[in-house]
C-alpha atoms as a PDB file:
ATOM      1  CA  UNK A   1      -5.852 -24.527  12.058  1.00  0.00           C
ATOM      2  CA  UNK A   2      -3.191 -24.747   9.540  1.00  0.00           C
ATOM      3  CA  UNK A   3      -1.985 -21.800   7.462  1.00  0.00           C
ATOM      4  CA  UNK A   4      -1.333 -22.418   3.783  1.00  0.00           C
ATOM      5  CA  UNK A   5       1.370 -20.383   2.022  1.00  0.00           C
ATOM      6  CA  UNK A   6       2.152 -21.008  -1.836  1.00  0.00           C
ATOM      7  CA  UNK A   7       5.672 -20.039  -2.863  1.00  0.00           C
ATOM      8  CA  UNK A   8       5.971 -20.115  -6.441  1.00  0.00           C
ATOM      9  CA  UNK A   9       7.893 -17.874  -8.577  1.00  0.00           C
ATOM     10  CA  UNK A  10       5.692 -14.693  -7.002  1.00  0.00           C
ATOM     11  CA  UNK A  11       4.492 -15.021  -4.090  1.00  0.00           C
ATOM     12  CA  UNK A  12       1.212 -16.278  -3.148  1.00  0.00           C
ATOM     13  CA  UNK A  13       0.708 -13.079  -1.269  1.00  0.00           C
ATOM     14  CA  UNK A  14       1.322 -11.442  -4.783  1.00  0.00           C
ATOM     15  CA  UNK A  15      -0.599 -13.161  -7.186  1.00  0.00           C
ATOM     16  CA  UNK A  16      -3.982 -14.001  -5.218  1.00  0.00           C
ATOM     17  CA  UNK A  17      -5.240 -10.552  -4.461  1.00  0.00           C
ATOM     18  CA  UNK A  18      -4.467  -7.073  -5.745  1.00  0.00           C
ATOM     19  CA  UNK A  19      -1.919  -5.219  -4.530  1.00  0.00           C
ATOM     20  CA  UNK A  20      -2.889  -2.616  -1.427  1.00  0.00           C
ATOM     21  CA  UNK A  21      -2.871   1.072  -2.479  1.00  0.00           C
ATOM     22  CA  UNK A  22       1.038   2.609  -1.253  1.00  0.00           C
ATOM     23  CA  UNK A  23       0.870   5.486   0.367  1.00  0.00           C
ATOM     24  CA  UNK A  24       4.456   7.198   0.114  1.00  0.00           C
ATOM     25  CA  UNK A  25       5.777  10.151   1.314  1.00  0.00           C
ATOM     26  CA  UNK A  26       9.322  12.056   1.300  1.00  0.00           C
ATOM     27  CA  UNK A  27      10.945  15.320   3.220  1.00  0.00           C
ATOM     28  CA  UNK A  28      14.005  16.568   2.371  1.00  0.00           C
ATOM     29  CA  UNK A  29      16.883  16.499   4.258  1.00  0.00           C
ATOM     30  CA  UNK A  30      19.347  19.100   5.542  1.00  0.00           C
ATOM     31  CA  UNK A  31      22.330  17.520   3.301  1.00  0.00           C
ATOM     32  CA  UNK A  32      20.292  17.527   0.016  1.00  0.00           C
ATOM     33  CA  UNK A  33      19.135  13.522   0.110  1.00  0.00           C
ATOM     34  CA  UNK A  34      15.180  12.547   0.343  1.00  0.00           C
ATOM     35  CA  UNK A  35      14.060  10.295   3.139  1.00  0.00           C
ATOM     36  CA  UNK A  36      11.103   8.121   1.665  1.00  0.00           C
ATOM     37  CA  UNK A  37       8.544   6.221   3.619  1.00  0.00           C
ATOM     38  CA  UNK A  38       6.496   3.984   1.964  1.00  0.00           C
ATOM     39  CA  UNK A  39       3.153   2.289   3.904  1.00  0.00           C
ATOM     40  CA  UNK A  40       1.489  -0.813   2.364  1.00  0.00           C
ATOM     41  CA  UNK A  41      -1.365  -0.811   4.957  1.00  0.00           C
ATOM     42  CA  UNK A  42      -3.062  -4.250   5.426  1.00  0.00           C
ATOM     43  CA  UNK A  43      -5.343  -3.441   8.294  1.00  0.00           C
ATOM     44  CA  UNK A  44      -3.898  -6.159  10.066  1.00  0.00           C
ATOM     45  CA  UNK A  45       0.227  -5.383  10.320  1.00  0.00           C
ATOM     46  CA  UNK A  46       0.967  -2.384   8.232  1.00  0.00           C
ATOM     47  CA  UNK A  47       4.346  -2.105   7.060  1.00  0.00           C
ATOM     48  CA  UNK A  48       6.339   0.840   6.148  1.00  0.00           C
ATOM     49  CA  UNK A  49       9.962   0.594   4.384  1.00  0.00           C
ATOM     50  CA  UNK A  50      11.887   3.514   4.645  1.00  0.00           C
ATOM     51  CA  UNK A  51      15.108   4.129   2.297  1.00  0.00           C
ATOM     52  CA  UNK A  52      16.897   7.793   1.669  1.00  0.00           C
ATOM     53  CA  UNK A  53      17.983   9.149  -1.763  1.00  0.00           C
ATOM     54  CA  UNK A  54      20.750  10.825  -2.891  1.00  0.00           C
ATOM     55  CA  UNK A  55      21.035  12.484  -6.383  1.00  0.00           C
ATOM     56  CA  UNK A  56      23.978  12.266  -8.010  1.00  0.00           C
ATOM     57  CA  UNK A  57      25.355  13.149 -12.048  1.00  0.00           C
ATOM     58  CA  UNK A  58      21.124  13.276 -12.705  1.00  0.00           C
ATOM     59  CA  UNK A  59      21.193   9.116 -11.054  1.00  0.00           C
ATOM     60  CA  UNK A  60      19.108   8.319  -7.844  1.00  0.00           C
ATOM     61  CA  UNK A  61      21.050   5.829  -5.055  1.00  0.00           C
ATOM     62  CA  UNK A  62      19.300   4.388  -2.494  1.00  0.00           C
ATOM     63  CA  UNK A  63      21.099   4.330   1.298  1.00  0.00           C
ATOM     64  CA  UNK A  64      19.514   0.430   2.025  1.00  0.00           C
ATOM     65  CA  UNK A  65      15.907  -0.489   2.586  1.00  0.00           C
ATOM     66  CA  UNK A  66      14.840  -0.556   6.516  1.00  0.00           C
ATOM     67  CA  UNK A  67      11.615  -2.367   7.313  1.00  0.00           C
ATOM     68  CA  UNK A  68       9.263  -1.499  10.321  1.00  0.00           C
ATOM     69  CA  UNK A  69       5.257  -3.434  11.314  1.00  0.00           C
ATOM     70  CA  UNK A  70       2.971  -1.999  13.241  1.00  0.00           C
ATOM     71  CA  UNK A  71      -0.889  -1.775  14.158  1.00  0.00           C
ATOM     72  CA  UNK A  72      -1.622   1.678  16.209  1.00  0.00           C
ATOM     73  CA  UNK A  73       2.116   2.417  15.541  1.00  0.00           C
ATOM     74  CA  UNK A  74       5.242   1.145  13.944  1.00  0.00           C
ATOM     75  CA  UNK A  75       7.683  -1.067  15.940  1.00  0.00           C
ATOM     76  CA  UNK A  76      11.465  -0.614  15.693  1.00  0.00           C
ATOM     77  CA  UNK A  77      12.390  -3.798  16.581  1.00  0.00           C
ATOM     78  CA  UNK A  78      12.324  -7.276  14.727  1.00  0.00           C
ATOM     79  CA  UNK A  79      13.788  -6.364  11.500  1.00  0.00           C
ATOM     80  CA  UNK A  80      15.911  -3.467  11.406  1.00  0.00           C
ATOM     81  CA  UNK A  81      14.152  -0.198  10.907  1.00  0.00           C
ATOM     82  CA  UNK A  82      17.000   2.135   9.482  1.00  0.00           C
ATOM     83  CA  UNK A  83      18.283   3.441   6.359  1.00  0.00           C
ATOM     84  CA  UNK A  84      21.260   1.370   6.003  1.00  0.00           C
ATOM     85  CA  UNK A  85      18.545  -1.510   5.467  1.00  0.00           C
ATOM     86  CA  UNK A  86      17.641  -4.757   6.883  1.00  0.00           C
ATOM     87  CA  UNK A  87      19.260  -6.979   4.058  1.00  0.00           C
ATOM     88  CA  UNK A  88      22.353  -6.457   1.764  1.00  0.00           C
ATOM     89  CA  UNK A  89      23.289  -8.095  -0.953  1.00  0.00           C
ATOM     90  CA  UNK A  90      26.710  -9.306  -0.661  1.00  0.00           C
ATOM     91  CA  UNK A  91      28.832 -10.596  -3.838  1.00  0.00           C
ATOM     92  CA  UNK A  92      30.149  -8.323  -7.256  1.00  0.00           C
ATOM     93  CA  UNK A  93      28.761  -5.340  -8.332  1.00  0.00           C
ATOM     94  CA  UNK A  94      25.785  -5.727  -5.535  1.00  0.00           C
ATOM     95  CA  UNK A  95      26.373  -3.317  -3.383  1.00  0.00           C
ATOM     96  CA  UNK A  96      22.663  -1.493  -3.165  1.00  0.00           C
ATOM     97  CA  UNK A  97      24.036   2.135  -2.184  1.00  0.00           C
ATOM     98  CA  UNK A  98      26.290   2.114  -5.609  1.00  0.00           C
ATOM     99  CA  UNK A  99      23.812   1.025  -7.669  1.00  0.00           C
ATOM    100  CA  UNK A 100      21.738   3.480  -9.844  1.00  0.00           C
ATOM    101  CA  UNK A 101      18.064   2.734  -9.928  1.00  0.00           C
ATOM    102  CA  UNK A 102      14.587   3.801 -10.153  1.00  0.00           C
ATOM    103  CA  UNK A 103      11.234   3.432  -7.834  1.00  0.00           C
ATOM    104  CA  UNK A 104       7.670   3.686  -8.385  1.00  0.00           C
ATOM    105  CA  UNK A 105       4.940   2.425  -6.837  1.00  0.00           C
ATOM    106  CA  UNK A 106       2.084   0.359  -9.138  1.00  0.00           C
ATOM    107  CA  UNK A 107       0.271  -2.975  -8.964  1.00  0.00           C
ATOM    108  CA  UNK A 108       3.057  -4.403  -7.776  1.00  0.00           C
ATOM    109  CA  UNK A 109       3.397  -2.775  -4.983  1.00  0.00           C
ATOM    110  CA  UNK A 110       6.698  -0.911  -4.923  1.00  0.00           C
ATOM    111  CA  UNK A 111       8.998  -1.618  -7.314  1.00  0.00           C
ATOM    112  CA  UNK A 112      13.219  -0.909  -6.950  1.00  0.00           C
ATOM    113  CA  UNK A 113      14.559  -0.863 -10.146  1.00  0.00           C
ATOM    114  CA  UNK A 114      18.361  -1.139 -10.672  1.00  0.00           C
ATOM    115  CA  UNK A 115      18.455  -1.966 -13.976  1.00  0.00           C
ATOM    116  CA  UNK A 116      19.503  -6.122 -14.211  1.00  0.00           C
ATOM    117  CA  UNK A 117      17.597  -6.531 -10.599  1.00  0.00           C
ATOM    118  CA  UNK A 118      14.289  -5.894  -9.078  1.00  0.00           C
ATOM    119  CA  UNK A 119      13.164  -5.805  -5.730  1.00  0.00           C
ATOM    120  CA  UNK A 120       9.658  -6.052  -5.281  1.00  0.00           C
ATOM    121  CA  UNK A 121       7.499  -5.355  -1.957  1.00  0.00           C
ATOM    122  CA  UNK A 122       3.949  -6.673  -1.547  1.00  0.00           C
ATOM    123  CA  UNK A 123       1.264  -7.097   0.749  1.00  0.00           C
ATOM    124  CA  UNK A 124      -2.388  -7.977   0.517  1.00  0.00           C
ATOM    125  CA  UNK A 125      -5.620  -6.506   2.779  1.00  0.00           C
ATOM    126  CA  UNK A 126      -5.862  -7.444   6.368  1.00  0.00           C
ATOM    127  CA  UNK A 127      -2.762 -10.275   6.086  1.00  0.00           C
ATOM    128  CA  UNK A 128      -0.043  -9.781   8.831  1.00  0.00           C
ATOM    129  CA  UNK A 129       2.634 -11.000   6.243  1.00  0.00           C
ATOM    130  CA  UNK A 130       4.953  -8.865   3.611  1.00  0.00           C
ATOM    131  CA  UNK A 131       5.814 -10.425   0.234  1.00  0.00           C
ATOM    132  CA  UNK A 132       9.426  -9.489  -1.384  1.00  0.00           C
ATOM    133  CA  UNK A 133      10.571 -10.705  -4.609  1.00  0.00           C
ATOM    134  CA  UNK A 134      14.324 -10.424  -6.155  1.00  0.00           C
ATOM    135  CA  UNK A 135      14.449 -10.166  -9.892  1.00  0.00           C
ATOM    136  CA  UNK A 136      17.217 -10.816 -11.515  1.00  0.00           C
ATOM    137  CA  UNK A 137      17.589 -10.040 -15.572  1.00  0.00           C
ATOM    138  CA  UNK A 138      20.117 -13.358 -15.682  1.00  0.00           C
ATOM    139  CA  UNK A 139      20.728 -15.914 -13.048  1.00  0.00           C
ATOM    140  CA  UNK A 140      23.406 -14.381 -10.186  1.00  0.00           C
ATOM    141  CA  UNK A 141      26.808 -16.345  -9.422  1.00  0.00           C
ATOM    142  CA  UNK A 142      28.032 -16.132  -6.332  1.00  0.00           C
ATOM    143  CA  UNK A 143      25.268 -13.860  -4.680  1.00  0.00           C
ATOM    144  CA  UNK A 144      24.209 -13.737  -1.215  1.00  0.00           C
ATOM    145  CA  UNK A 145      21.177 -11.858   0.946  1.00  0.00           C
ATOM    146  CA  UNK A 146      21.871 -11.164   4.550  1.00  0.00           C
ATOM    147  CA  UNK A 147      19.122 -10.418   6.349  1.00  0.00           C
ATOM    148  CA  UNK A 148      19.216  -8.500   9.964  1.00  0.00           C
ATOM    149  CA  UNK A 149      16.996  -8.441  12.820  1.00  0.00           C
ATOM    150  CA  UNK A 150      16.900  -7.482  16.402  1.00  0.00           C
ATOM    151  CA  UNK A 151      14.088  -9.659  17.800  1.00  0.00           C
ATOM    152  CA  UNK A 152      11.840  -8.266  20.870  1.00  0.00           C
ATOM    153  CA  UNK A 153      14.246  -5.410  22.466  1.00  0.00           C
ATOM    154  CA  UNK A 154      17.593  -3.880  21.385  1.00  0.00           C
ATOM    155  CA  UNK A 155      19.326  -3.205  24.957  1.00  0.00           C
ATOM    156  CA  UNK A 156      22.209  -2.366  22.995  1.00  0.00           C
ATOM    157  CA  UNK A 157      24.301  -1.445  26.475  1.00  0.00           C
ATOM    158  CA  UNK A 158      22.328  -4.291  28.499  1.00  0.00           C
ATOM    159  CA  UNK A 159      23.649  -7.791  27.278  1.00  0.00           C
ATOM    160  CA  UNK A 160      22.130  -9.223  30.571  1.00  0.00           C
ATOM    161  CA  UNK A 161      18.421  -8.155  29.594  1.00  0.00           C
ATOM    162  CA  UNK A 162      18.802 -10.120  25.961  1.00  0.00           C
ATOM    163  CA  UNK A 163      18.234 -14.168  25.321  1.00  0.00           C
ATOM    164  CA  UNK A 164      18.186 -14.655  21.694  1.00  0.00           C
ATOM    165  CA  UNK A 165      16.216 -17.561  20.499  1.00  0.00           C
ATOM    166  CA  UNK A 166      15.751 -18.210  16.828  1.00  0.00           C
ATOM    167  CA  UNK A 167      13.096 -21.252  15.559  1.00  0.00           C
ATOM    168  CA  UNK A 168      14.015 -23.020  12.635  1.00  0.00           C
ATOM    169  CA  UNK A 169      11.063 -25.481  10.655  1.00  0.00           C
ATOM    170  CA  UNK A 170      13.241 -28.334  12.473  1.00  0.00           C
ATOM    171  CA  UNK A 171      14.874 -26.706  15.815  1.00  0.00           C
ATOM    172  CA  UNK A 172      15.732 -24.259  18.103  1.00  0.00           C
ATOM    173  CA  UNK A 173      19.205 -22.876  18.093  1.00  0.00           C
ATOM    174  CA  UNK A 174      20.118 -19.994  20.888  1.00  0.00           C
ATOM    175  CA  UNK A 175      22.287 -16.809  20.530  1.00  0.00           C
ATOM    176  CA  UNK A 176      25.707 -17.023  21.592  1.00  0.00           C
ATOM    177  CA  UNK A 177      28.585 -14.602  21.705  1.00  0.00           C
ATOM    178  CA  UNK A 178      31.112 -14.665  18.731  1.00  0.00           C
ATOM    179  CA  UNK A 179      28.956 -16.593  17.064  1.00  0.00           C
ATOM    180  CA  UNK A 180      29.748 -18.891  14.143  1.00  0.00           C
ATOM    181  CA  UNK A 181      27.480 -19.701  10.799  1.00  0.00           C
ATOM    182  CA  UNK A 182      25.156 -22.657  11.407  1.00  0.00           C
ATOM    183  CA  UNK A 183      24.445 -24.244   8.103  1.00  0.00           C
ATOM    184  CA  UNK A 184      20.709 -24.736   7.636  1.00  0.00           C
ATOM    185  CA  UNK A 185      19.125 -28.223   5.864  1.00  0.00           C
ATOM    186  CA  UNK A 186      16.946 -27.942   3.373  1.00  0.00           C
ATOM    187  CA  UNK A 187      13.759 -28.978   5.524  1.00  0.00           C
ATOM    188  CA  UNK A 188      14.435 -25.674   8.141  1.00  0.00           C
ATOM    189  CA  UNK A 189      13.046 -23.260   5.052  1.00  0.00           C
ATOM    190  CA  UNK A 190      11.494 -20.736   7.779  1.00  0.00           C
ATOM    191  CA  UNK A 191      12.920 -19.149  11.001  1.00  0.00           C
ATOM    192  CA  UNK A 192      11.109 -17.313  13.841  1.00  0.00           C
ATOM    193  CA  UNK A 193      13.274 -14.845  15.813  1.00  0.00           C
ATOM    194  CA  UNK A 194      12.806 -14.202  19.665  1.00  0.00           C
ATOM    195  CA  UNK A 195      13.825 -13.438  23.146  1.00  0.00           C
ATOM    196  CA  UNK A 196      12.896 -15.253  25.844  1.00  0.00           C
ATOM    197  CA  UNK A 197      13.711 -12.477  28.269  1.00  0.00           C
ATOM    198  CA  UNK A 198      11.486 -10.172  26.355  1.00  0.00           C
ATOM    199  CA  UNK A 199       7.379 -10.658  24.583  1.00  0.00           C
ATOM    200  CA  UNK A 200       6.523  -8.002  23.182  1.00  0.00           C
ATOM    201  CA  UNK A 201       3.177  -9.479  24.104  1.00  0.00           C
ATOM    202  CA  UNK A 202       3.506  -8.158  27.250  1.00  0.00           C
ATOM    203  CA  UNK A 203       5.397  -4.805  26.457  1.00  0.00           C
ATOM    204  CA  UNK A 204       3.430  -3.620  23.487  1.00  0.00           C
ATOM    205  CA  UNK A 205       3.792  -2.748  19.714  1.00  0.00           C
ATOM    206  CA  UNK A 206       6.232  -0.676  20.027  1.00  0.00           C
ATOM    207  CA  UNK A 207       8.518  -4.283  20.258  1.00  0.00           C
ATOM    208  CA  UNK A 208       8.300  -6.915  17.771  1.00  0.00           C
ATOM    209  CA  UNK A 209       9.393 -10.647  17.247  1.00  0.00           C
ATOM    210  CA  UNK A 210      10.332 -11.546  13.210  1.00  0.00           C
ATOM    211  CA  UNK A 211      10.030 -14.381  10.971  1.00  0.00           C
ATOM    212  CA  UNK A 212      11.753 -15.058   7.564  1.00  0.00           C
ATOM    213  CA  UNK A 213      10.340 -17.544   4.683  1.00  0.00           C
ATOM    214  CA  UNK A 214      12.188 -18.620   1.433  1.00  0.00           C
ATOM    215  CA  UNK A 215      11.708 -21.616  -1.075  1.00  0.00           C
ATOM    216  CA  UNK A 216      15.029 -24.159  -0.587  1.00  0.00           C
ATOM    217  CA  UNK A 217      14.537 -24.672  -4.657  1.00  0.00           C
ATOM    218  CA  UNK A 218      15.500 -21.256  -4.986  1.00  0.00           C
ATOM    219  CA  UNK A 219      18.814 -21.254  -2.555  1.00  0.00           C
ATOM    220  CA  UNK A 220      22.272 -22.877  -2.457  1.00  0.00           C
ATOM    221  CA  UNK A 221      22.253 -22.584   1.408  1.00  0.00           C
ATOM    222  CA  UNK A 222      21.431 -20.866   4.053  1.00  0.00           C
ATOM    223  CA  UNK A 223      23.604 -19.917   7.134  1.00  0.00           C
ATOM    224  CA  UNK A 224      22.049 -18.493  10.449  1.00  0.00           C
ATOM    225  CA  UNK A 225      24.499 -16.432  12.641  1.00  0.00           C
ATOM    226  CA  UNK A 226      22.657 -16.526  15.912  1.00  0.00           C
ATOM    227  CA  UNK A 227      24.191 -13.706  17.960  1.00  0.00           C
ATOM    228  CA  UNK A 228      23.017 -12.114  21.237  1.00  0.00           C
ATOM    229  CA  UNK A 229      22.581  -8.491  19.588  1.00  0.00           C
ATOM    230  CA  UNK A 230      21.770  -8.759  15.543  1.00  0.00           C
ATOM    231  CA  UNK A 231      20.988 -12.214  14.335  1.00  0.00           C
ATOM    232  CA  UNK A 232      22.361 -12.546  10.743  1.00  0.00           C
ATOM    233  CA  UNK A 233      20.463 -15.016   8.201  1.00  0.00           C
ATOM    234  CA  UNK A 234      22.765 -15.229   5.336  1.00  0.00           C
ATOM    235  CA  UNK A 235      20.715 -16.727   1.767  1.00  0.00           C
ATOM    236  CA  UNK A 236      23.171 -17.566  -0.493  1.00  0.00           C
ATOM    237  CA  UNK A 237      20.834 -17.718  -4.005  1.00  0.00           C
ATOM    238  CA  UNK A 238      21.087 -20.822  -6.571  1.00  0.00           C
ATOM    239  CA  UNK A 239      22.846 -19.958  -9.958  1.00  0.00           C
ATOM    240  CA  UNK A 240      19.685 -22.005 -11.392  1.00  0.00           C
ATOM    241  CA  UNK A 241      17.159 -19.627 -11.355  1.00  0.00           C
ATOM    242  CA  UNK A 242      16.238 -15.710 -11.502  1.00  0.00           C
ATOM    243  CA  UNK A 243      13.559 -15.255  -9.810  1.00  0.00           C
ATOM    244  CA  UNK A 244      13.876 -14.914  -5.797  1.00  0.00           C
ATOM    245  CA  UNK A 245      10.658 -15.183  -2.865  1.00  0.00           C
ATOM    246  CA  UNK A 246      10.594 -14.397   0.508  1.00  0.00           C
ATOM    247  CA  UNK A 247       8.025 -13.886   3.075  1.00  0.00           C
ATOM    248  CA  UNK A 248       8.450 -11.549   6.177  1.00  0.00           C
ATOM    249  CA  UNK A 249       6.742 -11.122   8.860  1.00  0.00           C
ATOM    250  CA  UNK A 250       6.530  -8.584  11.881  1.00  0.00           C
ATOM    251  CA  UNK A 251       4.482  -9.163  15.333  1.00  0.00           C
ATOM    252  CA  UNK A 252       4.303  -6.261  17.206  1.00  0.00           C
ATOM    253  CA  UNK A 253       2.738  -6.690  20.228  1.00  0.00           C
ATOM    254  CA  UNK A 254       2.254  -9.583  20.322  1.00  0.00           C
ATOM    255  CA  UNK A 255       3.273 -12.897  22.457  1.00  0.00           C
ATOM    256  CA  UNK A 256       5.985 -14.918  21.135  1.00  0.00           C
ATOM    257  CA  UNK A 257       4.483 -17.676  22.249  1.00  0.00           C
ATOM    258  CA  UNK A 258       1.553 -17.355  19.742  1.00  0.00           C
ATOM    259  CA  UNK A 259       3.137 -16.251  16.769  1.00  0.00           C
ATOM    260  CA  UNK A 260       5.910 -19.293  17.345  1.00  0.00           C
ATOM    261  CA  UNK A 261       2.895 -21.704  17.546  1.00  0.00           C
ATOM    262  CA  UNK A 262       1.492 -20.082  14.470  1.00  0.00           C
ATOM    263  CA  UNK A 263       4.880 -20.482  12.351  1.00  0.00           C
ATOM    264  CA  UNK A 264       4.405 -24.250  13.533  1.00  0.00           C
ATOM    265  CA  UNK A 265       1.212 -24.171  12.245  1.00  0.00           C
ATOM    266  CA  UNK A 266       2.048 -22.911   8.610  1.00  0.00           C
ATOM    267  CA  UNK A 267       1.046 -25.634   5.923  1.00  0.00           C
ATOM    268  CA  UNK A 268       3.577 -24.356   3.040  1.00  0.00           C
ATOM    269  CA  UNK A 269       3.629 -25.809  -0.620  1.00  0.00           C
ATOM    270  CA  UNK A 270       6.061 -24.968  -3.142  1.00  0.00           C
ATOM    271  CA  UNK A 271       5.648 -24.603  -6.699  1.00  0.00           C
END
């Protein structure tokens, strides 16, 4: 059966149910900064971004926003879990960690505040999917996302024991050393990141595969860099608009197989 998603200005994900209750929690760290966690528990995949905060001349700054899924417990692999963050924005005056900003936690979800952007997190009960919105007071020139993940297993010191394979709406497209940017079309608006020498299907939650949604009305291009360790997705925005959506998902657990077949299966309609 085929999956609808709606991608309009908010996400579907936002605007057709109420936003889950956030549970967030800090402790303070040695140095002086605050390391946050902040659960939006579906009952389905719970996800928890984590970011730290340092204080400075009365302004907060955030370190970068690191994503984890989980059921029983949180995976840290798929997208990358730490506080340097599993996107950046790349372009003038957009570095995250030297912008001042504000967060709070309402119904919509949690809200990052840095003034002329917003980034907005958002899930609804028992969905396996995570809803993230970009903001901008005025259209952005020249403004990129790049998104990181590490799909099923890190092996970090164990090249041989990774096989990066990354699903586009159209076709596959391996990792490969030294990589170079692969231009996406238009038509390949969702990707689904694996390894086909490791399912976390049959290694359990504690590994993850990824996926990665956006409207092509809302980009100027997208560029995949497909390596054997991180896979990059860089989402250059479109000067056109303001408002930014993306849908992320984690599998823990589960068998790439599946969650591949159920990307396939996603019936999407943009607005």
């Amino acid at each position: 059966m085929k999956k609808t998603i709606i991608i309009a200005i908010a996400l579907s994900i936002c605007i057709l149910s109420q936003a889950l209750p956030v549970k967030l929690k800090h402790k303070l760290l040695k140095n002086g900064a605050k390391a946050y966690s902040c659960e939006l528990l579906t009952g389905n995949v719970n996800y928890k971004l984590v970011f730290k905060i340092t204080e400075k001349n009365e302004q907060k700054f955030i370190s970068g926003i690191g994503l984890l899924g989980g059921t029983k417990r949180y995976s840290k692999r798929g997208w990358w879990y730490g506080f340097n963050g599993f996107f950046k924005f790349k372009g003038l005056n957009k570095d995250l960690s030297k912008m001042p900003l504000t967060f709070v936690t309402n119904d919509d979800g949690i809200v990052f505040d840095f003034k002329n952007m917003k980034i907005i997190f958002k899930a609804r009960e028992n969905d396996d999917k995570l809803g993230m919105n970009v903001v901008f007071s005025k259209a952005p020139k020249n403004i990129k996302i790049q998104f990181t993940c590490y799909p099923g297993n890190m092996f970090r010191n164990n090249p041989e024991k990774r096989a990066r394979l990354i699903h586009t709406a159209k076709r596959q497209i391996p990792g490969k050393d030294k990589a170079r940017p692969i231009k996406l079309a238009k038509d390949e608006y969702w990707l689904y990141y694996m390894d086909t020498k490791f399912d976390p299907g049959e290694k359990g939650d504690y590994f993850s595969t990824c996926a990665l949604l956006y409207n092509p009305a809302e980009v100027a291009s997208v560029k995949l860099i497909p390596g054997t360790y991180a896979v990059l997705t860089d989402v250059f925005l479109s000067p056109k608009v303001k408002d930014y959506s993306f849908v992320l998902w984690e599998f823990p657990g589960r068998k790439s197989a599946k969650c591949l077949g159920g990307m396939k299966n996603l019936l999407v309609k943009f607005k």
